[in-house]
C-alpha atoms as a PDB file:
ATOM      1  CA  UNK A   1     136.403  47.651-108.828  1.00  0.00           C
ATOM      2  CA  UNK A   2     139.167  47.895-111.408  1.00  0.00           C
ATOM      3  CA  UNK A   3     138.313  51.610-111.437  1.00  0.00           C
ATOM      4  CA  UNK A   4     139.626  52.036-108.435  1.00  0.00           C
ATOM      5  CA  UNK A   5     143.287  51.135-109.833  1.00  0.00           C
ATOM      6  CA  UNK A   6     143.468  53.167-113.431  1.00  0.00           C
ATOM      7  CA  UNK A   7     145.985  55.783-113.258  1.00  0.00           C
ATOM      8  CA  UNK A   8     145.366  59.296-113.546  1.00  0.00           C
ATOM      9  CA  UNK A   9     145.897  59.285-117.468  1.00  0.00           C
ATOM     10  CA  UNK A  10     143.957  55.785-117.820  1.00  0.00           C
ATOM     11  CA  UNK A  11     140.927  58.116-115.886  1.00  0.00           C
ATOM     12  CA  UNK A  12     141.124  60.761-118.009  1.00  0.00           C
ATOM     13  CA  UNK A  13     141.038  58.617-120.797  1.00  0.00           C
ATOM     14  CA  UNK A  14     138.121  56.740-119.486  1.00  0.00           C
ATOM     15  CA  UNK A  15     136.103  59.686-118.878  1.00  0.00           C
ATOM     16  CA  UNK A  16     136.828  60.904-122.397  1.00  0.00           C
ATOM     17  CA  UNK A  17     135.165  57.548-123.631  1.00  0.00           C
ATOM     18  CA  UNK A  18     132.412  58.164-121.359  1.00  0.00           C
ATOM     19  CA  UNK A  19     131.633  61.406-122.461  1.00  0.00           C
ATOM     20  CA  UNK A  20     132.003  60.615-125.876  1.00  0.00           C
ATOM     21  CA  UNK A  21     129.637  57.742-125.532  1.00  0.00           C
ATOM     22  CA  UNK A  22     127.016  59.679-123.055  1.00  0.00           C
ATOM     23  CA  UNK A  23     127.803  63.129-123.991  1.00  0.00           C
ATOM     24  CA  UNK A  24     125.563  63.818-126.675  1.00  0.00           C
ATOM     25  CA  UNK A  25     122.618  62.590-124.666  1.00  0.00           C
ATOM     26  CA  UNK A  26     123.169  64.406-121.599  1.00  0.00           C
ATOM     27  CA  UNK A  27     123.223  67.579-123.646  1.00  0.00           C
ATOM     28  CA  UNK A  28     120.376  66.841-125.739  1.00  0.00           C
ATOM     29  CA  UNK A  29     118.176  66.132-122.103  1.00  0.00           C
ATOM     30  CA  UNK A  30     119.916  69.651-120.951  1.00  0.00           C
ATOM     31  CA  UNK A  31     118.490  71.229-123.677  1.00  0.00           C
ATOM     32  CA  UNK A  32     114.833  69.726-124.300  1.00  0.00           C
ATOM     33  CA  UNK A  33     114.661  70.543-120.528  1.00  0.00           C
ATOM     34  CA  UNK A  34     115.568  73.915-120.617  1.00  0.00           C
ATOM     35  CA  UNK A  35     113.231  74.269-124.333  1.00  0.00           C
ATOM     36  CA  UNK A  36     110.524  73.016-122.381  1.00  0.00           C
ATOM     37  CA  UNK A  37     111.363  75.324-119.450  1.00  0.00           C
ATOM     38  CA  UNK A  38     111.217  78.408-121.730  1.00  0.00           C
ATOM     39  CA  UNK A  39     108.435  77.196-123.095  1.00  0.00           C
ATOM     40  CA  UNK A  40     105.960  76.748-120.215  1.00  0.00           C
ATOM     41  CA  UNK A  41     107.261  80.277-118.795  1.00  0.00           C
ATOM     42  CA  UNK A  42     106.108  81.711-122.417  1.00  0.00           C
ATOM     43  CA  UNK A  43     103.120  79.649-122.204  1.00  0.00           C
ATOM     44  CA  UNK A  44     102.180  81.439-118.970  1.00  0.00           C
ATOM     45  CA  UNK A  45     103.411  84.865-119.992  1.00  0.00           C
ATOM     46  CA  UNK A  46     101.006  84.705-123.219  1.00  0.00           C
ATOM     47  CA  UNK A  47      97.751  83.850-120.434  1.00  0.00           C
ATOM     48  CA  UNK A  48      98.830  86.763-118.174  1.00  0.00           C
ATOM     49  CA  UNK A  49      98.585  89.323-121.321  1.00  0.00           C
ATOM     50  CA  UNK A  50      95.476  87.632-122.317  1.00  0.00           C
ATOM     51  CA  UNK A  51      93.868  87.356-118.794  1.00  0.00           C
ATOM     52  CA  UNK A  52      95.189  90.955-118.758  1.00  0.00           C
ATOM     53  CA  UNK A  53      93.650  92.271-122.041  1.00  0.00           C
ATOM     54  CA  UNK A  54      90.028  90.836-121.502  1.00  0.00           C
ATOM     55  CA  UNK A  55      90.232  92.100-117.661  1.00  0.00           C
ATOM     56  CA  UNK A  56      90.539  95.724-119.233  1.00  0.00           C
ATOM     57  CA  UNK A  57      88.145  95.157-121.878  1.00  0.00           C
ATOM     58  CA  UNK A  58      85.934  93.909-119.309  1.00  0.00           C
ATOM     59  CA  UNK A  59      86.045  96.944-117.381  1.00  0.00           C
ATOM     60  CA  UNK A  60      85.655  99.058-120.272  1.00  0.00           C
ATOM     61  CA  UNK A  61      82.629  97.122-120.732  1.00  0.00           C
ATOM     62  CA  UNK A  62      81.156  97.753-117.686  1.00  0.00           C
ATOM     63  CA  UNK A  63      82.206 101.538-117.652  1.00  0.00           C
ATOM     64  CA  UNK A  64      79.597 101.718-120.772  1.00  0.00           C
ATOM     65  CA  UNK A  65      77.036  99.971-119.116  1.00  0.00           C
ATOM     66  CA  UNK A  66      77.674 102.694-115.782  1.00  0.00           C
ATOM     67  CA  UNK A  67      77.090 105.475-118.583  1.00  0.00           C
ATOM     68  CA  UNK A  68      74.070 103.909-120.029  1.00  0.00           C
ATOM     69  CA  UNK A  69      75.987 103.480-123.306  1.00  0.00           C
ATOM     70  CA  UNK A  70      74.139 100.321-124.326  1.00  0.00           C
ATOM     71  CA  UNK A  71      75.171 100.295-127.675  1.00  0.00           C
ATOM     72  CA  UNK A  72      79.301 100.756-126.891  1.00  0.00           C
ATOM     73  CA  UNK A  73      79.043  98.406-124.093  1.00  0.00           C
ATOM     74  CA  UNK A  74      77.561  95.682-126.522  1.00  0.00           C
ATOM     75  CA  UNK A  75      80.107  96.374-129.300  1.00  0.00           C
ATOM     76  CA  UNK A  76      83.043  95.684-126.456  1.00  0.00           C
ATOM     77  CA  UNK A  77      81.249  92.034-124.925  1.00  0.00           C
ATOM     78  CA  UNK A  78      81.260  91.054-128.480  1.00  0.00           C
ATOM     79  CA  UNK A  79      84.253  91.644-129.399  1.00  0.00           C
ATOM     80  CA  UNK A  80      85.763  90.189-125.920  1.00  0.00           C
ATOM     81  CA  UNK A  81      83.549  86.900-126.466  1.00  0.00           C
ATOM     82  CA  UNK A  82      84.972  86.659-129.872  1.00  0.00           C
ATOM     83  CA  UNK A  83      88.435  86.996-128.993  1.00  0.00           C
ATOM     84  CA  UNK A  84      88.600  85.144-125.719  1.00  0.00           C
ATOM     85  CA  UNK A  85      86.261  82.629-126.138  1.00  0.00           C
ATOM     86  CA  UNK A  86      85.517  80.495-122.964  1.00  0.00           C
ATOM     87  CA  UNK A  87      87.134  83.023-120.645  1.00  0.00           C
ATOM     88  CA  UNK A  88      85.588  84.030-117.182  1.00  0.00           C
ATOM     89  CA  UNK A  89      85.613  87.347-118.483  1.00  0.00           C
ATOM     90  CA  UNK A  90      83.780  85.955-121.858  1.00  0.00           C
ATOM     91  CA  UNK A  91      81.034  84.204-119.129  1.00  0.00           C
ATOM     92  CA  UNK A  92      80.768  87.904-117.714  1.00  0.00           C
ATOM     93  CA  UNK A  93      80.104  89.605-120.052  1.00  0.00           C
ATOM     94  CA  UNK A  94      77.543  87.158-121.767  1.00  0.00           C
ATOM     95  CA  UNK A  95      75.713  87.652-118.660  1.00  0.00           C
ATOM     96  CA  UNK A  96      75.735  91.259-118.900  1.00  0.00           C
ATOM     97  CA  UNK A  97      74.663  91.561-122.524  1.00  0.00           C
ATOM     98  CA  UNK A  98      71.786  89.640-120.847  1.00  0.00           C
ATOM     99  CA  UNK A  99      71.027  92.044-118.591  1.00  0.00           C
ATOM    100  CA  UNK A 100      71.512  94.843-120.730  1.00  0.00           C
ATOM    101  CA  UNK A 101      68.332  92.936-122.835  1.00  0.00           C
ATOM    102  CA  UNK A 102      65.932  92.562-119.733  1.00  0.00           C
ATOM    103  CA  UNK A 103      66.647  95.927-119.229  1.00  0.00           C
ATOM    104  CA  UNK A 104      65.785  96.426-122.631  1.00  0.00           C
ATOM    105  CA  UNK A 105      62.275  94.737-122.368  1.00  0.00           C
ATOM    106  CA  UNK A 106      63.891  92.299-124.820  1.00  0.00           C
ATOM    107  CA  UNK A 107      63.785  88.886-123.233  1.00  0.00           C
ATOM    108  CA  UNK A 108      64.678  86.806-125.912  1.00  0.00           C
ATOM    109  CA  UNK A 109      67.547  88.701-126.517  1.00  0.00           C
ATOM    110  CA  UNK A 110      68.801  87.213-123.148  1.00  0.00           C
ATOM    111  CA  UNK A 111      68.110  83.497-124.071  1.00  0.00           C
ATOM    112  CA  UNK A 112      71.275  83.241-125.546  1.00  0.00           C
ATOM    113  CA  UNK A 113      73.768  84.584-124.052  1.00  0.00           C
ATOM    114  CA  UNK A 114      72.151  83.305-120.546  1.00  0.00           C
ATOM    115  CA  UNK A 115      72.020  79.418-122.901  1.00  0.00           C
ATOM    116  CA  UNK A 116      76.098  80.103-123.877  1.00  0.00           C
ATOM    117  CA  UNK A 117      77.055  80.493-120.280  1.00  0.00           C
ATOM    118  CA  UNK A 118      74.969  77.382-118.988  1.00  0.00           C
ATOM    119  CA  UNK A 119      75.876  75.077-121.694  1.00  0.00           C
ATOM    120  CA  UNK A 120      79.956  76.423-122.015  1.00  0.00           C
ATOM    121  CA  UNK A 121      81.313  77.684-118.958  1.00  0.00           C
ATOM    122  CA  UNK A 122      83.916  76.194-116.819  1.00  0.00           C
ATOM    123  CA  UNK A 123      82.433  77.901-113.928  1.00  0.00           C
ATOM    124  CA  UNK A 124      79.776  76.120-112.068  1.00  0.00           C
ATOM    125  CA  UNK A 125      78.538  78.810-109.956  1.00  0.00           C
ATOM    126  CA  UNK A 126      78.022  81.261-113.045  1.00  0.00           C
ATOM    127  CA  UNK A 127      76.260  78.412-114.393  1.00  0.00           C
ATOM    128  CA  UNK A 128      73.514  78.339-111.745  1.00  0.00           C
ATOM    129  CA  UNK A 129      73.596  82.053-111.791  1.00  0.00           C
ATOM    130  CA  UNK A 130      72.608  81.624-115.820  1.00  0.00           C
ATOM    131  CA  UNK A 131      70.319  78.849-115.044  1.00  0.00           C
ATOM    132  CA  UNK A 132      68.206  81.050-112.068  1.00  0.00           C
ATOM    133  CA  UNK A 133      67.982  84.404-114.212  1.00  0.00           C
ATOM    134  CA  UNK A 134      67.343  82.177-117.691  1.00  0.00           C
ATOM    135  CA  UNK A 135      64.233  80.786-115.573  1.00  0.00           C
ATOM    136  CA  UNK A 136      63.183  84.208-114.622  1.00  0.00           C
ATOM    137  CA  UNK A 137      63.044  85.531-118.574  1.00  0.00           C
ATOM    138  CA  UNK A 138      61.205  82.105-119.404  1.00  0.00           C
ATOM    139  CA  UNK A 139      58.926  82.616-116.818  1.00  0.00           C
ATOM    140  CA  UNK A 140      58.459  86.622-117.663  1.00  0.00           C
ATOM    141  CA  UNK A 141      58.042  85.109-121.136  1.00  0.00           C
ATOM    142  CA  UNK A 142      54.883  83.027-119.920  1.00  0.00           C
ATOM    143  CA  UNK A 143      56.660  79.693-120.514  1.00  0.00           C
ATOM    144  CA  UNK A 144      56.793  78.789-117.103  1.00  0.00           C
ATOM    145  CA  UNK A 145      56.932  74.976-118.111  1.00  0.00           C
ATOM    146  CA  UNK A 146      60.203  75.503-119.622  1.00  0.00           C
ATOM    147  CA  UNK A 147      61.413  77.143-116.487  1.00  0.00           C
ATOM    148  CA  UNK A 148      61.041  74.446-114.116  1.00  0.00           C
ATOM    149  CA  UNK A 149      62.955  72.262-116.867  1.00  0.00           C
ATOM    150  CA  UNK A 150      66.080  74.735-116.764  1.00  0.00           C
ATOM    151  CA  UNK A 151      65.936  74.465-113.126  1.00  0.00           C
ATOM    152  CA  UNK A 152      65.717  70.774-112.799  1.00  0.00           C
ATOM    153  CA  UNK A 153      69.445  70.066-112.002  1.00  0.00           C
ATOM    154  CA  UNK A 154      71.116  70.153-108.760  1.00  0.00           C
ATOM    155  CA  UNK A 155      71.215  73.436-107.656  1.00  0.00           C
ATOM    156  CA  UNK A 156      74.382  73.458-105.233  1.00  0.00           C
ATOM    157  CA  UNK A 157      74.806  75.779-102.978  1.00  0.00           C
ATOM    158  CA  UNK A 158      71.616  77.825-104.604  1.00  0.00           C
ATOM    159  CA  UNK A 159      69.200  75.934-103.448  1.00  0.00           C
ATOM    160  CA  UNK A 160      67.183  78.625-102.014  1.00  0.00           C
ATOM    161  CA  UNK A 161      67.484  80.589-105.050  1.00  0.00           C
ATOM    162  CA  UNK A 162      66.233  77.757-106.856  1.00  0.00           C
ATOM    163  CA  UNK A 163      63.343  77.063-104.305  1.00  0.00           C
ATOM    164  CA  UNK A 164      62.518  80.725-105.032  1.00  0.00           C
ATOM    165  CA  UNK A 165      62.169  80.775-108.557  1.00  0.00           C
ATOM    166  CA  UNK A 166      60.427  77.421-109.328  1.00  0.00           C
ATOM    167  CA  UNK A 167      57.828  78.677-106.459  1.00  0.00           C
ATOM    168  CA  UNK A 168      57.610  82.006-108.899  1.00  0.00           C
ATOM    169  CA  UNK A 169      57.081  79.305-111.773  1.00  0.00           C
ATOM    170  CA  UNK A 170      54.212  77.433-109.794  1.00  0.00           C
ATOM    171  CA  UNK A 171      52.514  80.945-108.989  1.00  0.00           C
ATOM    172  CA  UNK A 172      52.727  81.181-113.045  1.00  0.00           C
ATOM    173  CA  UNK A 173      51.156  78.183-113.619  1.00  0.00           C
ATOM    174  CA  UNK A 174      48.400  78.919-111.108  1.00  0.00           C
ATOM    175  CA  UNK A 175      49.217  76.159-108.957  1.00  0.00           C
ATOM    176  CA  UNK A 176      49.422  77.809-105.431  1.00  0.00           C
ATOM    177  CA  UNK A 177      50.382  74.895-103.194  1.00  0.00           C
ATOM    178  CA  UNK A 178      53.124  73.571-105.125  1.00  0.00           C
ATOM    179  CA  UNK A 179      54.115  77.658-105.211  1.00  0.00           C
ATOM    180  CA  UNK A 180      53.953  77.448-101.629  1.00  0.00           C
ATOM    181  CA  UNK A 181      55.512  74.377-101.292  1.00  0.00           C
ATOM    182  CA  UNK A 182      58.618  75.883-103.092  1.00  0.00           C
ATOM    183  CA  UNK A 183      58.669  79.183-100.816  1.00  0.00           C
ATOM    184  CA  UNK A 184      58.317  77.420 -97.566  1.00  0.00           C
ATOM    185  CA  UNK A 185      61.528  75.379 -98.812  1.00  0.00           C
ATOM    186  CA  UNK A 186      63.461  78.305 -99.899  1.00  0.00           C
ATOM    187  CA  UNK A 187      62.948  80.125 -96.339  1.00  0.00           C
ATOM    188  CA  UNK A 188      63.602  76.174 -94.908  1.00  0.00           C
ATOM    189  CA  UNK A 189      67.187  76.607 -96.252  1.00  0.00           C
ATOM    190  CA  UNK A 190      68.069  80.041 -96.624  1.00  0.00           C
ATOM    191  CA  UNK A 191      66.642  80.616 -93.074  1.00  0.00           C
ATOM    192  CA  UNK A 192      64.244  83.010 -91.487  1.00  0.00           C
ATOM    193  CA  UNK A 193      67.417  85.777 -90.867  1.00  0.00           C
ATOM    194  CA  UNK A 194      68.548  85.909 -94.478  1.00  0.00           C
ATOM    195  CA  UNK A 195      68.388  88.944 -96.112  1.00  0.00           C
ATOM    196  CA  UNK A 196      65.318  87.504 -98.705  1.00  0.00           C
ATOM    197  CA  UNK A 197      63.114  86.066 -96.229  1.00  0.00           C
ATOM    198  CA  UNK A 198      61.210  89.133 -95.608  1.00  0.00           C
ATOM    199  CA  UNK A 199      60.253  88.849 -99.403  1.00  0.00           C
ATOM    200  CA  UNK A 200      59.587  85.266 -99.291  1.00  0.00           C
ATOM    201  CA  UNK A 201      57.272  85.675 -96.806  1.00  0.00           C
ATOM    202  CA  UNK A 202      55.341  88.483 -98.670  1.00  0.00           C
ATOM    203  CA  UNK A 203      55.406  85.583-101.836  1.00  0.00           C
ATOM    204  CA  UNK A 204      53.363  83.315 -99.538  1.00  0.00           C
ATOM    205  CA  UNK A 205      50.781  86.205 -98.253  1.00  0.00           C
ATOM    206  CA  UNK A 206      50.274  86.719-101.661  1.00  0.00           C
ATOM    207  CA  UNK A 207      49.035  83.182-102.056  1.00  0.00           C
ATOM    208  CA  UNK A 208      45.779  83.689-100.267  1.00  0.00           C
ATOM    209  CA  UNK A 209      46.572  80.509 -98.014  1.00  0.00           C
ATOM    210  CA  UNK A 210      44.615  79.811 -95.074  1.00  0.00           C
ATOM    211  CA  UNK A 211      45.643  81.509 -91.822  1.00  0.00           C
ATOM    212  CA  UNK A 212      47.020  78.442 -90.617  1.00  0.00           C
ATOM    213  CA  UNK A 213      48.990  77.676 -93.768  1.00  0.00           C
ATOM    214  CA  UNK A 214      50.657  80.781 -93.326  1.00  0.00           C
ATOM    215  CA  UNK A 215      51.522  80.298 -89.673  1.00  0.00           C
ATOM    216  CA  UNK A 216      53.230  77.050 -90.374  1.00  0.00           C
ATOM    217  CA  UNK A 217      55.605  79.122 -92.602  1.00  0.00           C
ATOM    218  CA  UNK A 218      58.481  80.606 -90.564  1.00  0.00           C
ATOM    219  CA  UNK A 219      58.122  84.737 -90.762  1.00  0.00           C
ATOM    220  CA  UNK A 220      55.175  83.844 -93.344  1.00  0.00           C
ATOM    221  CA  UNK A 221      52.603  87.154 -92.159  1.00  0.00           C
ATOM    222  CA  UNK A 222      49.043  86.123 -92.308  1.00  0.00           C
ATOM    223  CA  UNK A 223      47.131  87.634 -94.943  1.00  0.00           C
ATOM    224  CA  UNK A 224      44.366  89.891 -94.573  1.00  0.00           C
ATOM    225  CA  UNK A 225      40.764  88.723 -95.005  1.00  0.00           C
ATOM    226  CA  UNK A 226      40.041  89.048 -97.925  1.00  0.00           C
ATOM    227  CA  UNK A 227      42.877  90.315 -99.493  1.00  0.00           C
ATOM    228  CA  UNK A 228      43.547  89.277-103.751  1.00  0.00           C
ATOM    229  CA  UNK A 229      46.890  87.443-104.233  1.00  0.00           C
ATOM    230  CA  UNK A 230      49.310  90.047-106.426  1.00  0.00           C
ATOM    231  CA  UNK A 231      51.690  89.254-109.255  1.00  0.00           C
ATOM    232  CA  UNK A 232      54.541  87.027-108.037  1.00  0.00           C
ATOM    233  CA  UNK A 233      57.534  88.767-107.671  1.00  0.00           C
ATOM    234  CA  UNK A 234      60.536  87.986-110.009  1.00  0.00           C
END
């Protein structure tokens, strides 16, 4: 290459042209790289203090709720869910002003923030979570109908849970075999060992089925003769 021949002057003076003819956009590259560099670690710096801040107000939350201070624990969830809006810590604490309403004996002070968690949260498991405890108020709220509906998705990896509750919504509704049906499929997946199955099993007693019903149910007891059905158990 003729290169290869320039003397050392006819170098420098070639790499003088080069610079001034590629200079300016090798430094402008240099520094949008090291803008956007700065950037991103700001970027990340500003979600750290904010992950921080609604951590702490999320324990501060839950400290009020510990002291039974209803009424300071629901002035900090809103003021988290205002300020960090779609947040796992915004999720968390709708779901505890929800609680803090059941507790209450206020049930439809739980449809919403139990409805903002379903219908806005980037976390699918607290989703099912709202879906199964939504169902429970609707069903405590005698609207069994609508429970069924909330539970009508896939339930994931709560498909026990789900079993569960949609049995509690067929008890409701006074249909006992579909109840059944439900219960027997909840034990069916969540197995005769786990920790609910002893309850389950008291759910399908309660049914009144025939003895051999009840023996077709894994750790299903047999109910007594003549013994009433009770209230389904939320």
């Amino acid at each position: 290459m003729a290169e290869d021949y320039l003397t050392d002057d006819e170098e420098l003076e070639h790499v003088k042209q080069v610079l001034l003819e590629y200079g300016p956009w090798t430094i402008g590259a240099v520094v949008v790289g090291l803008c956007i560099a700065f950037g991103y670690r700001y970027y990340q710096s500003h979600l750290n203090e904010r992950g921080m801040s609604a951590s702490t107000q999320f324990a501060d939350m839950s400290a009020a709720v510990q002291g039974n201070d209803a009424a300071k624990a629901r002035q900090i969830g809103d003021g988290l869910i205002k300020r960090y809006p779609g947040s796992p810590y915004a999720d968390q604490a709708q779901l505890t002003l929800a609680r803090l309403a059941v507790d209450e004996g206020q049930d439809a002070g739980a449809v919403g923030p139990l409805t903002e968690v379903i219908e806005h949260s980037k976390d699918e498991e607290l989703k099912h979570i709202a879906r199964l405890r939504l169902a429970r108020v609707q069903i405590d709220q005698g609207k069994p109908d609508e429970a069924l509906s909330t539970l009508s998705d896939p339930p994931g990896a709560f498909g026990a849970r789900y079993h569960e509750v949609r049995g509690d919504a067929y008890y409701a509704k006074k249909d006992l075999a579909r109840a059944a049906e439900e219960y027997k499929a909840a034990l069916g997946e969540g197995g005769a060992e786990s920790m609910d199955s002893a309850l389950l099993a008291l759910k399908l007693a309660d049914l009144g089925l025939p003895p051999a019903t009840a023996a077709a149910t894994p750790g299903a007891p047999a109910p007594a003769a003549g013994a009433a059905p009770n209230k389904a158990r939320p």
